[in-house]
C-alpha atoms as a PDB file:
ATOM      1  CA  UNK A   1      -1.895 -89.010 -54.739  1.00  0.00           C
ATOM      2  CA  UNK A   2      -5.893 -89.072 -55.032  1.00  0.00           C
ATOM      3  CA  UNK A   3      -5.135 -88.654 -58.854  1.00  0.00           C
ATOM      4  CA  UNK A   4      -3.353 -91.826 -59.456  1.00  0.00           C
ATOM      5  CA  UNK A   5      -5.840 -93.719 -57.774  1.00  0.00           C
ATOM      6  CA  UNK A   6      -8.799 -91.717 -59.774  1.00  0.00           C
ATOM      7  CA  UNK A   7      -9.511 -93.023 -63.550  1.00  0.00           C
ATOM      8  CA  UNK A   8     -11.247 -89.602 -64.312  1.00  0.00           C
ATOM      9  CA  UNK A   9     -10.175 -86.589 -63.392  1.00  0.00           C
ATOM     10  CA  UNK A  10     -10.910 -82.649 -63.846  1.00  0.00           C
ATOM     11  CA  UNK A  11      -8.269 -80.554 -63.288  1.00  0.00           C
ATOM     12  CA  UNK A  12      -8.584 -76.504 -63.212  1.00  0.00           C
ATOM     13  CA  UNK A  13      -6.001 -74.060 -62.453  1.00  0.00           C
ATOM     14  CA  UNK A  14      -6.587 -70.603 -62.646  1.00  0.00           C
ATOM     15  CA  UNK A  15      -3.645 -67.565 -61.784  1.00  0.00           C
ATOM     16  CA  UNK A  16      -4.061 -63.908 -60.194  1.00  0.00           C
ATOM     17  CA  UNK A  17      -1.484 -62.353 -61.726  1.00  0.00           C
ATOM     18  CA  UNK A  18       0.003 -58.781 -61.407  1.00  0.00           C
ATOM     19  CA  UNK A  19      -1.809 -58.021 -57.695  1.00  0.00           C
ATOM     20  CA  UNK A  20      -5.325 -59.087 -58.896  1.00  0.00           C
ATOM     21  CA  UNK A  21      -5.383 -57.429 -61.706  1.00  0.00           C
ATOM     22  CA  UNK A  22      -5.190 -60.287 -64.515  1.00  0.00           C
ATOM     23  CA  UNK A  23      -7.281 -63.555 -64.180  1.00  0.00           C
ATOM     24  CA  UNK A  24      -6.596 -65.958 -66.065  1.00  0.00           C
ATOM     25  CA  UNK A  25      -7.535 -70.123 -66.888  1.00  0.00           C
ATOM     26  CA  UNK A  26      -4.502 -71.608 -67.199  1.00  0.00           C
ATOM     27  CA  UNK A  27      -5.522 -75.305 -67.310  1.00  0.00           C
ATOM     28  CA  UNK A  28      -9.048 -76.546 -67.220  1.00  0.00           C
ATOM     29  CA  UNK A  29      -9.755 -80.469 -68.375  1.00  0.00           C
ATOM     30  CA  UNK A  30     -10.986 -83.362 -67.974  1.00  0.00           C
ATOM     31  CA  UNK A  31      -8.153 -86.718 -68.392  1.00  0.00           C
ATOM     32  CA  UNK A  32      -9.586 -90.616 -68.557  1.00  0.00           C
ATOM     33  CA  UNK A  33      -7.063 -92.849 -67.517  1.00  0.00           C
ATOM     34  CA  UNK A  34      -7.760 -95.824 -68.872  1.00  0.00           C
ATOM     35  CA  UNK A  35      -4.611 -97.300 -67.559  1.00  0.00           C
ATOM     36  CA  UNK A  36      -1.078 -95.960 -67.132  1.00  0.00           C
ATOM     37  CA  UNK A  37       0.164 -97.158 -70.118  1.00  0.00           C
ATOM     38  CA  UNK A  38      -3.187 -95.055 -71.723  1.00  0.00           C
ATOM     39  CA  UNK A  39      -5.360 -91.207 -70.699  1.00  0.00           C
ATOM     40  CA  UNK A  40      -6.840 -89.400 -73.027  1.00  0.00           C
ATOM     41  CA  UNK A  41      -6.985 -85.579 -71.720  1.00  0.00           C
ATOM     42  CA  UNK A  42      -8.891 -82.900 -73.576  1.00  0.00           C
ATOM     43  CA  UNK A  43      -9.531 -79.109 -72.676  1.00  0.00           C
ATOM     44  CA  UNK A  44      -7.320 -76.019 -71.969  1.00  0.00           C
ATOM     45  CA  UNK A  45      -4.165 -77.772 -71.863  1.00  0.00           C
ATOM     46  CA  UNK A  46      -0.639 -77.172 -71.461  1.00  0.00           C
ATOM     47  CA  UNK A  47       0.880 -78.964 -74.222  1.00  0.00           C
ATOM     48  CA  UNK A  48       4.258 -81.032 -73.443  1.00  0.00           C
ATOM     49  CA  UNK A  49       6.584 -78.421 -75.689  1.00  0.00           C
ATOM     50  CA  UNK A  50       9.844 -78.939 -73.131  1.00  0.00           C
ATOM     51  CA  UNK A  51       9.420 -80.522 -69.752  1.00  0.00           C
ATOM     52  CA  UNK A  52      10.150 -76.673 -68.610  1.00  0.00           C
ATOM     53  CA  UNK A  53       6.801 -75.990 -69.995  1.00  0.00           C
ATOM     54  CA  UNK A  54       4.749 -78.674 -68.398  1.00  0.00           C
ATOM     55  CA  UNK A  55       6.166 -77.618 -64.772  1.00  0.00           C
ATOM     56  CA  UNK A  56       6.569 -74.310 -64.923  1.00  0.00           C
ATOM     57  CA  UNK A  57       5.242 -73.865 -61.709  1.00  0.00           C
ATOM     58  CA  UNK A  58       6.309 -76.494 -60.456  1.00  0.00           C
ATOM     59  CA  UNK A  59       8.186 -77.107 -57.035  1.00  0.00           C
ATOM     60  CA  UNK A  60      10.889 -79.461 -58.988  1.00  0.00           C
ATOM     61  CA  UNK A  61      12.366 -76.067 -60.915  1.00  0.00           C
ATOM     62  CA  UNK A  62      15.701 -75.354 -58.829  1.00  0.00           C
ATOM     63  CA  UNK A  63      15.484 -71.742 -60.045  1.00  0.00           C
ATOM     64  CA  UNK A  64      13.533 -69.035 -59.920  1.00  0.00           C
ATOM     65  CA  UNK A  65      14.468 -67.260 -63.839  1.00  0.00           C
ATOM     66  CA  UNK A  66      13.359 -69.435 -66.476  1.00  0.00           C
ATOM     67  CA  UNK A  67      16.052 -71.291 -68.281  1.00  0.00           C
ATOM     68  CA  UNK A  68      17.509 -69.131 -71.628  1.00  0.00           C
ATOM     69  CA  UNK A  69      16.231 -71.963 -74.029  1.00  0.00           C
ATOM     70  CA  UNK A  70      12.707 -70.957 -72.517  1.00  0.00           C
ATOM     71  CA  UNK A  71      13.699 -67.032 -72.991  1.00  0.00           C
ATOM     72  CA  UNK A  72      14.375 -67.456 -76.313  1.00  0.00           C
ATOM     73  CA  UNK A  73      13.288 -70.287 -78.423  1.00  0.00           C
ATOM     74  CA  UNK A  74      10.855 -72.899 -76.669  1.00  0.00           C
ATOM     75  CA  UNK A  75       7.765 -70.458 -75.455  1.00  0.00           C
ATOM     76  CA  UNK A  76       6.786 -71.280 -71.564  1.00  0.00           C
ATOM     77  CA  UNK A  77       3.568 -71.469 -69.858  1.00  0.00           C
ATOM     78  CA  UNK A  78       2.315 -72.074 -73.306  1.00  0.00           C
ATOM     79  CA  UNK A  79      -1.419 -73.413 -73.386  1.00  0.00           C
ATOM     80  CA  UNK A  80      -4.198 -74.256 -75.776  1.00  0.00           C
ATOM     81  CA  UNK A  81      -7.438 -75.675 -76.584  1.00  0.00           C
ATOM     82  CA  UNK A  82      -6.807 -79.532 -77.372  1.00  0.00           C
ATOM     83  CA  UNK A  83      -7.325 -83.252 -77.144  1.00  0.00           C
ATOM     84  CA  UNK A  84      -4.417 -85.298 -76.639  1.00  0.00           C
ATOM     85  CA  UNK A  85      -3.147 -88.763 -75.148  1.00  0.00           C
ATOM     86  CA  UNK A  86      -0.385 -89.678 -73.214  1.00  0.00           C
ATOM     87  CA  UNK A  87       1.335 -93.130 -70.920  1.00  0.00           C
ATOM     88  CA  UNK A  88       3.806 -94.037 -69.175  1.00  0.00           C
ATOM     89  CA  UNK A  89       5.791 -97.315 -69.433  1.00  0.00           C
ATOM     90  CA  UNK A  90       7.311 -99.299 -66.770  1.00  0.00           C
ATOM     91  CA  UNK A  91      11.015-100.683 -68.714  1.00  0.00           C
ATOM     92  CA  UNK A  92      13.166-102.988 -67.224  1.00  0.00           C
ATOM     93  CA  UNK A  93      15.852-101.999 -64.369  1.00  0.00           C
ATOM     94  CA  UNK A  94      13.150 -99.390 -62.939  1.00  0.00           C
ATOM     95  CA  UNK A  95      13.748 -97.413 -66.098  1.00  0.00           C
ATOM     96  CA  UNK A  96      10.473 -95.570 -67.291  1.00  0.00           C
ATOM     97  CA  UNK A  97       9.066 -94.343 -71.031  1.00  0.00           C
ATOM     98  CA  UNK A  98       6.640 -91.667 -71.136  1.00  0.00           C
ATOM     99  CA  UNK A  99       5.153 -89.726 -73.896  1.00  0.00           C
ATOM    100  CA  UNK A 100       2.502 -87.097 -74.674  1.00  0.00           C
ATOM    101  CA  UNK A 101       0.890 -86.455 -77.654  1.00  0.00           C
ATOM    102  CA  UNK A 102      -1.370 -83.600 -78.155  1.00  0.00           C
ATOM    103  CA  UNK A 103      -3.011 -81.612 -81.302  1.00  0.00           C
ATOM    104  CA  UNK A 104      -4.120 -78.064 -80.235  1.00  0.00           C
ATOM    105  CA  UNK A 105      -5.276 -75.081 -82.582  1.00  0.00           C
ATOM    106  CA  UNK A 106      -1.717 -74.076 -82.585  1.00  0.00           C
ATOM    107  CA  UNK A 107       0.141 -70.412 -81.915  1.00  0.00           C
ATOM    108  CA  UNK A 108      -0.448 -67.026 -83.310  1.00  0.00           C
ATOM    109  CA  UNK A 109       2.018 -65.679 -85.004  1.00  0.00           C
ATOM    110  CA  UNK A 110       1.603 -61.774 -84.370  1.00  0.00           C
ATOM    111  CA  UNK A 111       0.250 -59.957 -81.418  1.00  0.00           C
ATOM    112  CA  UNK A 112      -2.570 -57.557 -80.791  1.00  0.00           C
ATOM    113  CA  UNK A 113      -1.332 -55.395 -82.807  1.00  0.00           C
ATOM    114  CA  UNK A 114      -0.958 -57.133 -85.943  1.00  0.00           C
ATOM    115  CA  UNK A 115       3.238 -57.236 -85.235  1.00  0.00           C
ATOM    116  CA  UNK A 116       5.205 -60.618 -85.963  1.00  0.00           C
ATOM    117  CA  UNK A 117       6.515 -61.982 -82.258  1.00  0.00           C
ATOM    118  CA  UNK A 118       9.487 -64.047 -81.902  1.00  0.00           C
ATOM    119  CA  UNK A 119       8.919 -67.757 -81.408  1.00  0.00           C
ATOM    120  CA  UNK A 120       9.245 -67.375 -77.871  1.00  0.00           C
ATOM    121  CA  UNK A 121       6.776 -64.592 -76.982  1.00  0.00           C
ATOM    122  CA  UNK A 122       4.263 -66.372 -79.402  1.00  0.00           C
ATOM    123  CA  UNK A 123       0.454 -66.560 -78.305  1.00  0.00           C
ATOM    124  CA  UNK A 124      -1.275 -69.607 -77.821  1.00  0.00           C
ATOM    125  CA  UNK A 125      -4.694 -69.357 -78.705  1.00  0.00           C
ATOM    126  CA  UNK A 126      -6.458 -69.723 -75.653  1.00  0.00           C
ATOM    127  CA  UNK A 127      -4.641 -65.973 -74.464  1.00  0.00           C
ATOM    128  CA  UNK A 128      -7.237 -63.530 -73.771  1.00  0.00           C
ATOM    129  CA  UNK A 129      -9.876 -62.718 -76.584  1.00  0.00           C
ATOM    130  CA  UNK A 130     -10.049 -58.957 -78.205  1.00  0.00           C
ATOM    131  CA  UNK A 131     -13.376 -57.486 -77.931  1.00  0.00           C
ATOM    132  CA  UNK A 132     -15.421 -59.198 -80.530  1.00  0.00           C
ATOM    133  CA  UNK A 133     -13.792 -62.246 -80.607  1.00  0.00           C
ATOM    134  CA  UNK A 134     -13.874 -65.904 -78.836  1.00  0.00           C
ATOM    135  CA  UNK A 135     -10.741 -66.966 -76.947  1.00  0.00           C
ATOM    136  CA  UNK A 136      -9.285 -70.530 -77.926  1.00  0.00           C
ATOM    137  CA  UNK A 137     -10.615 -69.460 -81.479  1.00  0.00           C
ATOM    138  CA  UNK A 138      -8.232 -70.796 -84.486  1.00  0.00           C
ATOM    139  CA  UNK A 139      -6.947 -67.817 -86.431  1.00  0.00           C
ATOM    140  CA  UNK A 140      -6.337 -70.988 -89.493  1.00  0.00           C
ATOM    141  CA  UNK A 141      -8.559 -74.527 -90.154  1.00  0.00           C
ATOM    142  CA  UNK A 142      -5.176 -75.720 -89.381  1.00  0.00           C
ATOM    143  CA  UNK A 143      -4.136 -78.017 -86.292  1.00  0.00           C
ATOM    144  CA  UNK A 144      -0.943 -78.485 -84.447  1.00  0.00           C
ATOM    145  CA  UNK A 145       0.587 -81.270 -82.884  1.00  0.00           C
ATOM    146  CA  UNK A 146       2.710 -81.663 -79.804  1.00  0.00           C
ATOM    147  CA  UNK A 147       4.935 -84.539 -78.953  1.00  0.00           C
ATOM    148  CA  UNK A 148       7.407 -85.377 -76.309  1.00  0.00           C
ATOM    149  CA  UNK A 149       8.860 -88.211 -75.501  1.00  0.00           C
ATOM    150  CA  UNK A 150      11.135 -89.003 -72.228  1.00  0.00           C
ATOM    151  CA  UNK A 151      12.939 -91.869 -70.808  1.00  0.00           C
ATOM    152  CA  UNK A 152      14.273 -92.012 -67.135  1.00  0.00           C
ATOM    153  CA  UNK A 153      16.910 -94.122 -66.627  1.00  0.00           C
ATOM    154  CA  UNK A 154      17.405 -93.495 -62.874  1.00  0.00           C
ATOM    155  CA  UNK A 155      14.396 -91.824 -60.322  1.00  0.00           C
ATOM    156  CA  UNK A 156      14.816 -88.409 -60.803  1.00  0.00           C
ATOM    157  CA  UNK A 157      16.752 -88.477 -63.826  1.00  0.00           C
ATOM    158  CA  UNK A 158      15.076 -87.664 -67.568  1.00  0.00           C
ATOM    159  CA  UNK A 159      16.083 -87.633 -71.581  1.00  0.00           C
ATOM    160  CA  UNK A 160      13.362 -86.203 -73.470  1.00  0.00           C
ATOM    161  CA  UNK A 161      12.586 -84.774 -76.711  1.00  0.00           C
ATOM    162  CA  UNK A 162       9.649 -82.385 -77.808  1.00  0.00           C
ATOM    163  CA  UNK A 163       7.928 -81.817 -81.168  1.00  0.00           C
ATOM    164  CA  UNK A 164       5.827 -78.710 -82.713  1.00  0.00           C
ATOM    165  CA  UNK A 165       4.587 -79.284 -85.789  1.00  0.00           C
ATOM    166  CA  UNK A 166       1.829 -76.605 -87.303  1.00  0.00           C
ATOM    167  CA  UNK A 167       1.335 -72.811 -89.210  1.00  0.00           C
ATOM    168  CA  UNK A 168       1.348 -70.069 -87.000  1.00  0.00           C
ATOM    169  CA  UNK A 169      -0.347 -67.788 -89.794  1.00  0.00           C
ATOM    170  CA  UNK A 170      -3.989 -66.625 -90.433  1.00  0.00           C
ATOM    171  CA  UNK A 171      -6.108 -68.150 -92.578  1.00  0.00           C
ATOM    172  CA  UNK A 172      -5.741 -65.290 -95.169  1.00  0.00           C
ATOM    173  CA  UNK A 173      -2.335 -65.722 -95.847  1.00  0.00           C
ATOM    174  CA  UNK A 174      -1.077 -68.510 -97.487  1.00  0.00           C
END
């Protein structure tokens, strides 16, 4: 509630995962909200790629397995270095339009190891850096860009649509 009433915020959340053993940032930046029509957010984000992604932690997930689309195709608590911008509309009959727009360095599209990874295990860039290298670094000069857009008709209620458009390659391959 302190949020909505903020026009800057930072927010930070970092995980202990596996009994301690893994630490990771999985959302650290700074949003203006210039109104909320209007907010420009940039940092280690959690781009809007399926409204699973954006609350996957989230109290409002009736479940505790993530849906198959999220298994399989759409990859989940999926974050990245990026600056982005995103509103919400008030429509008439309490109907609402929201939508996020974000570009990011975009995924990786093998693992550690060097292997190809199916779409959904892919690795945003911000995953933990090898030795030698710099976490949230772009593996290509190449951006991506994240969309979604949603409309609720009814509280509680939401259509929405997501967009990924970038390479997943290294720079040395064409």
């Amino acid at each position: 509630m302190l949020a909505e009433k903020q026009n800057i915020v930072f927010n930070s959340e970092i995980e202990y995962e596996f009994g301690s053993r893994e630490i990771d940032v999985e959302q650290a930046y700074v949003e203006w909200k210039v109104r909320p029509e209007f907010a420009v957010r940039g940092g280690i984000i959690v781009p809007a790629l399926g409204r699973f992604n954006t609350f996957h932690d989230s109290y409002l997930n009736l479940t505790t397995v993530r849906p198959l689309v999220n298994q399989f195709i759409v990859p989940s608590a999926y974050r990245d270095a990026g600056l982005g911008v995103r509103g919400r509309f008030r429509l008439p009959r309490k109907m609402k339009l929201s939508y996020e727009l974000d570009l990011v360095n975009g995924m990786q599209g093998t693992n550690a190891d060097d292997e190809p990874t199916p779409f959904s295990r892919l690795l945003g860039q911000s995953s933990a850096a090898e030795p030698g290298s710099i976490a949230f670094q772009d593996t290509n000069r190449n951006k991506a860009v994240v969309a979604r857009l949603g409309l609720s008709p009814l509280k509680g209620f939401e259509f929405g649509t997501s967009l990924y458009n970038g390479r997943f390659n290294k720079s040395t391959e064409a």
